[in-house]
C-alpha atoms as a PDB file:
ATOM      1  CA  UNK A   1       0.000   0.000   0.000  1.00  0.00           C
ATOM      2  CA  UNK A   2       2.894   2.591   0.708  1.00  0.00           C
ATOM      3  CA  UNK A   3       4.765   1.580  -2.234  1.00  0.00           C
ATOM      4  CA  UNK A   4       1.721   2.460  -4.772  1.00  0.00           C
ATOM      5  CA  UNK A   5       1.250   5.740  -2.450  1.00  0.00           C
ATOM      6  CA  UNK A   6       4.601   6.427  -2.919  1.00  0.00           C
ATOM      7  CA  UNK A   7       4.617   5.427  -6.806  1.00  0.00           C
ATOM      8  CA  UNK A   8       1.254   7.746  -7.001  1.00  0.00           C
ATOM      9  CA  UNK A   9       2.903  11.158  -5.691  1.00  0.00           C
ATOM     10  CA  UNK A  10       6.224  10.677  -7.558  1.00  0.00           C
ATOM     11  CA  UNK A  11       3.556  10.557 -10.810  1.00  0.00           C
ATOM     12  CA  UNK A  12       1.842  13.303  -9.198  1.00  0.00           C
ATOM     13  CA  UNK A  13       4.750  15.316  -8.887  1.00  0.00           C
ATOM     14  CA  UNK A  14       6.114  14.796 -12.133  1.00  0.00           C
ATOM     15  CA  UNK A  15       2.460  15.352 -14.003  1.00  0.00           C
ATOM     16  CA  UNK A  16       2.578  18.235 -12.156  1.00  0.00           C
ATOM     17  CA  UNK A  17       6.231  19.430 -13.048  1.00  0.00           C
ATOM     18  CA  UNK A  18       5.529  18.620 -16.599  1.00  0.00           C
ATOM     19  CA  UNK A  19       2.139  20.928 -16.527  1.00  0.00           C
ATOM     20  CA  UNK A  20       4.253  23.887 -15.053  1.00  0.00           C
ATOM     21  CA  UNK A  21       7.255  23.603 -17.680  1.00  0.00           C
ATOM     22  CA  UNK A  22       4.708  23.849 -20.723  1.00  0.00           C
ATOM     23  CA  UNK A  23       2.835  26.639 -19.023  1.00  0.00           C
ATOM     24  CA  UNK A  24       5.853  28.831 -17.772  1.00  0.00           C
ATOM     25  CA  UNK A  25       6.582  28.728 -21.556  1.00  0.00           C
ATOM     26  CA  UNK A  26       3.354  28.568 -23.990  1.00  0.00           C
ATOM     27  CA  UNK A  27       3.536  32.144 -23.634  1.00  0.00           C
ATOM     28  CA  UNK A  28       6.507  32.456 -25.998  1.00  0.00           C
ATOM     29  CA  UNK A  29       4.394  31.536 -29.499  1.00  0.00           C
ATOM     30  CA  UNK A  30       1.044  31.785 -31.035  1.00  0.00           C
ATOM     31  CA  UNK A  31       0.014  32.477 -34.414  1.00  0.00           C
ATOM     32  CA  UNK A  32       0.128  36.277 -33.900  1.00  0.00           C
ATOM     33  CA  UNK A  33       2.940  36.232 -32.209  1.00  0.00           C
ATOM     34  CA  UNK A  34       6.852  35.083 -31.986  1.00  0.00           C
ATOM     35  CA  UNK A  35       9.137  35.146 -29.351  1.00  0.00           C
ATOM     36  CA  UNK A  36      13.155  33.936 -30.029  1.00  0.00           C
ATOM     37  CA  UNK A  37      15.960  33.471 -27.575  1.00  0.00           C
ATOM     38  CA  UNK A  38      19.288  34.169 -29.267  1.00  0.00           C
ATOM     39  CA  UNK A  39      22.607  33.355 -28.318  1.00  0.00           C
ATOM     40  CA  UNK A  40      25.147  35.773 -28.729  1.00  0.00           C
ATOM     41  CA  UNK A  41      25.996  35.119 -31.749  1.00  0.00           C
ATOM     42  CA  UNK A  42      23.333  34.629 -33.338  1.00  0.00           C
ATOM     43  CA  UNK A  43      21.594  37.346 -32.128  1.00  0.00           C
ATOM     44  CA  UNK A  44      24.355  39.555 -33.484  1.00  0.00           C
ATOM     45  CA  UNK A  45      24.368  38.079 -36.932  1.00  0.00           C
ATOM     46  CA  UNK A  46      20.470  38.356 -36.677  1.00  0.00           C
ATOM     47  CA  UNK A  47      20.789  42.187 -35.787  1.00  0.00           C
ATOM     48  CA  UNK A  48      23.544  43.237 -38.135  1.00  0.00           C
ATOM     49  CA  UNK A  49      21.808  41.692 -41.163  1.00  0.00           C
ATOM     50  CA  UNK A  50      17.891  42.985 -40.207  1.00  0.00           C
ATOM     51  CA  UNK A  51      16.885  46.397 -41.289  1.00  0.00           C
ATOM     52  CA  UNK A  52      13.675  47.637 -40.173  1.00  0.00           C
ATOM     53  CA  UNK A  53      14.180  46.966 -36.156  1.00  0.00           C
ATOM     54  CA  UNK A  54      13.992  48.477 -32.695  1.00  0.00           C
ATOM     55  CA  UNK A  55      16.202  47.672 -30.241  1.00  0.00           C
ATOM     56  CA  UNK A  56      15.407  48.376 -26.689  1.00  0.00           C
ATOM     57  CA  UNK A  57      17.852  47.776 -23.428  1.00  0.00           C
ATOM     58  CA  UNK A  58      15.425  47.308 -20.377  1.00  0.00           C
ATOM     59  CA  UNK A  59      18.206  47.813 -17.876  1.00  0.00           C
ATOM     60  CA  UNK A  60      18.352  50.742 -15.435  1.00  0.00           C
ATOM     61  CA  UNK A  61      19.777  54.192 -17.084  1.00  0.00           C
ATOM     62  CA  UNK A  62      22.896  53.682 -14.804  1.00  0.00           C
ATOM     63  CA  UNK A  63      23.518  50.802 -16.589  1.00  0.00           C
ATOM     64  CA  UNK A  64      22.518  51.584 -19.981  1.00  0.00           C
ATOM     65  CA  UNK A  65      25.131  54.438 -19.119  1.00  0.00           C
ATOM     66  CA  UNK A  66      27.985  51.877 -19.054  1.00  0.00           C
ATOM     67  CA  UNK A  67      27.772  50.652 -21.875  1.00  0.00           C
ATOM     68  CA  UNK A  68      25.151  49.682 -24.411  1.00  0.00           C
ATOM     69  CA  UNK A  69      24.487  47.717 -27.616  1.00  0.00           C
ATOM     70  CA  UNK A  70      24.630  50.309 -30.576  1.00  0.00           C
ATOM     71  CA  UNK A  71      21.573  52.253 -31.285  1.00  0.00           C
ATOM     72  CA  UNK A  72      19.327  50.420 -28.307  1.00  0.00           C
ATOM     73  CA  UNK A  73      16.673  53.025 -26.901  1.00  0.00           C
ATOM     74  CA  UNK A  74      16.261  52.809 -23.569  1.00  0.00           C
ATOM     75  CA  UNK A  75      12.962  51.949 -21.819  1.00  0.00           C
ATOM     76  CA  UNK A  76      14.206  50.398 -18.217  1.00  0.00           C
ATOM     77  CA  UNK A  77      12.001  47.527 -17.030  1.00  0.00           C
ATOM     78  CA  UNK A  78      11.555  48.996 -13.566  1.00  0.00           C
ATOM     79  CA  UNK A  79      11.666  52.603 -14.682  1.00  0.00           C
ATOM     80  CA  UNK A  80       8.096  54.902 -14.034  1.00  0.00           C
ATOM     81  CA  UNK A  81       8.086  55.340 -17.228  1.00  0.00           C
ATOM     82  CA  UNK A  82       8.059  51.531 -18.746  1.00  0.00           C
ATOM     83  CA  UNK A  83       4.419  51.226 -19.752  1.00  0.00           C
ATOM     84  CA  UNK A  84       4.558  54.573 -21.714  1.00  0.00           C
ATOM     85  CA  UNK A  85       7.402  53.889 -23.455  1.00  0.00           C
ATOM     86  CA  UNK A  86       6.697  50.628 -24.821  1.00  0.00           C
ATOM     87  CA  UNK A  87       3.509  51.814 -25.821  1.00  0.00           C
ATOM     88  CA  UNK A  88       5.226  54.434 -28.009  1.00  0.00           C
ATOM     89  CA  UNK A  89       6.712  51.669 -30.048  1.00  0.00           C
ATOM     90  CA  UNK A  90       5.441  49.952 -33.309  1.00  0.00           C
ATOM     91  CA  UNK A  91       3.801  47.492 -32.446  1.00  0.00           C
ATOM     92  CA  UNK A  92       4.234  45.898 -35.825  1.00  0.00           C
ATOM     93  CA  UNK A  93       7.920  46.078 -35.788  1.00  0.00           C
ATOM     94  CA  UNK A  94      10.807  43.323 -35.043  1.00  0.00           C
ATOM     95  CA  UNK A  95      12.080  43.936 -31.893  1.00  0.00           C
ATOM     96  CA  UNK A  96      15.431  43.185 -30.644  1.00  0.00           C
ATOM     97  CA  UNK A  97      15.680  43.055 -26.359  1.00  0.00           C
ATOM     98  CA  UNK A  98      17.789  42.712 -24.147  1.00  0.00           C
ATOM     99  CA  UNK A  99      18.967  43.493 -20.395  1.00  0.00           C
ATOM    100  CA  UNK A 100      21.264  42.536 -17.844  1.00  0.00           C
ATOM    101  CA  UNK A 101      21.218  38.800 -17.573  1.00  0.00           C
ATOM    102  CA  UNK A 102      17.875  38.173 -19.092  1.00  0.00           C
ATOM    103  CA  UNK A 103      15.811  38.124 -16.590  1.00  0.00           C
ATOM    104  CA  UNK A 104      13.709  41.507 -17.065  1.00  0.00           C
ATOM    105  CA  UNK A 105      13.523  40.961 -20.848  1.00  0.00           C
ATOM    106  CA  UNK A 106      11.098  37.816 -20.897  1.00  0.00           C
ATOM    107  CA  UNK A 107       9.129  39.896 -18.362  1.00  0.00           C
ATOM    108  CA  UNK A 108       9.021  42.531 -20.363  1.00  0.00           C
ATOM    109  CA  UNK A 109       8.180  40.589 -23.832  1.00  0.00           C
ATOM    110  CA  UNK A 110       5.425  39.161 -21.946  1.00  0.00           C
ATOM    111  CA  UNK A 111       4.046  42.417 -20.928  1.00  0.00           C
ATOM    112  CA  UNK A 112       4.371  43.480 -25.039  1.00  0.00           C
ATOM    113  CA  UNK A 113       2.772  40.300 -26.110  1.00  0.00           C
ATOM    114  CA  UNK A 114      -0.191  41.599 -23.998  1.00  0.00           C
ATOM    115  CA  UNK A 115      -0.253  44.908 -25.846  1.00  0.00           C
ATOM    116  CA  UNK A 116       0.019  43.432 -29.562  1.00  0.00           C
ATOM    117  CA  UNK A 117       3.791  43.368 -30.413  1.00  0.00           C
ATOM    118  CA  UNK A 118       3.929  40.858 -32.821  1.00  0.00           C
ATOM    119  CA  UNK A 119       8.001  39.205 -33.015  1.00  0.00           C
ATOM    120  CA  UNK A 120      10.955  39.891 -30.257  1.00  0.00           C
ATOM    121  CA  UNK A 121      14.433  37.928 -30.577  1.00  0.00           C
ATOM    122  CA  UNK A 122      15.659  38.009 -27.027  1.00  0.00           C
ATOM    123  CA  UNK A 123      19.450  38.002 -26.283  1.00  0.00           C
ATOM    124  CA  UNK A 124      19.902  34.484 -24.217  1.00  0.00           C
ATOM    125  CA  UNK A 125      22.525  35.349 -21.109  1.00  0.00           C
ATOM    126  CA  UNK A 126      21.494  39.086 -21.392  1.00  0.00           C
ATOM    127  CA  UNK A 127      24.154  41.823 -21.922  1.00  0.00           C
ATOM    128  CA  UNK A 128      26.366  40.430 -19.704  1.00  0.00           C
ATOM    129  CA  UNK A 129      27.238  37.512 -22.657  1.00  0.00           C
ATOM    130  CA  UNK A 130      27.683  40.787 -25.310  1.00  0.00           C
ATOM    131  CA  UNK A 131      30.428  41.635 -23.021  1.00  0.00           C
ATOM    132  CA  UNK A 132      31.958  38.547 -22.004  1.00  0.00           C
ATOM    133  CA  UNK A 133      32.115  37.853 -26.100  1.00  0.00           C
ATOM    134  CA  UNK A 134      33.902  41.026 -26.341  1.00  0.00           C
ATOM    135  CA  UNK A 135      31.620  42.737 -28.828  1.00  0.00           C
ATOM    136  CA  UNK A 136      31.337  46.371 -29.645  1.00  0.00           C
ATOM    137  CA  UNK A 137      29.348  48.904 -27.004  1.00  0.00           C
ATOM    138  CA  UNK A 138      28.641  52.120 -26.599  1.00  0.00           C
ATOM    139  CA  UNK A 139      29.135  54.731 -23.728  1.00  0.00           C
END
């Protein structure tokens, strides 16, 4: 009796697990909308050769002050003045995103899904990976 208890949680759990992991990410694509995690590299590639694009850094100012992907706008994630700055953007247009580590960026893309942006290529690793791969910033 304990060992089908035990067998029926451990199913339980990983029904449950399994639920969770396609929730946490159906989010990311529908048929009016794409999202794409880019490495570094291909991210790059994927910016240099687009041509009608937006590219927003969601980081703080003080960071985006450090140094910053050429020609990114920024709109910071936890800035006052987020929601009204997104909202001033195409929503038709390819957007490129990024911040620190990538952790503000999926929250933000999720917020812009909600308002009718239709395709953002997130950089995977944030920022922090543009560095570390020693490609060109701004200051």
């Amino acid at each position: 009796m304990k060992r089908l208890r035990h067998k029926i949680e451990q199913f339980t759990l990983l029904l449950f697990t399994c639920l969770l992991f396609v929730s946490c990410n159906a989010w990311k694509s529908t048929s009016a909308f794409t999202y794409e995690e880019l490495n570094v590299s291909d991210f790059e590639k994927k910016l240099s050769l687009s041509q009608d694009f937006i590219l927003v850094d969601v980081r703080t100012p003080k960071e985006y002050g450090k140094g910053h992907i050429a020609n990114a706008i920024n709109i910071s994630y936890f800035g006052s003045e987020f929601k009204t700055g997104i909202e001033k953007l195409p929503k038709d247009k390819l957007i490129f995103m990024y911040c620190q580590t990538q952790h503000r960026s999926p929250l933000a893309s999720k917020y812009m899904k909600k308002r009718g942006f239709t395709h953002i290529i997130d950089l995977s690793g944030g920022f922090i990976k543009w560095e570390n791969n020693n490609l060109p910033i701004e200051k």
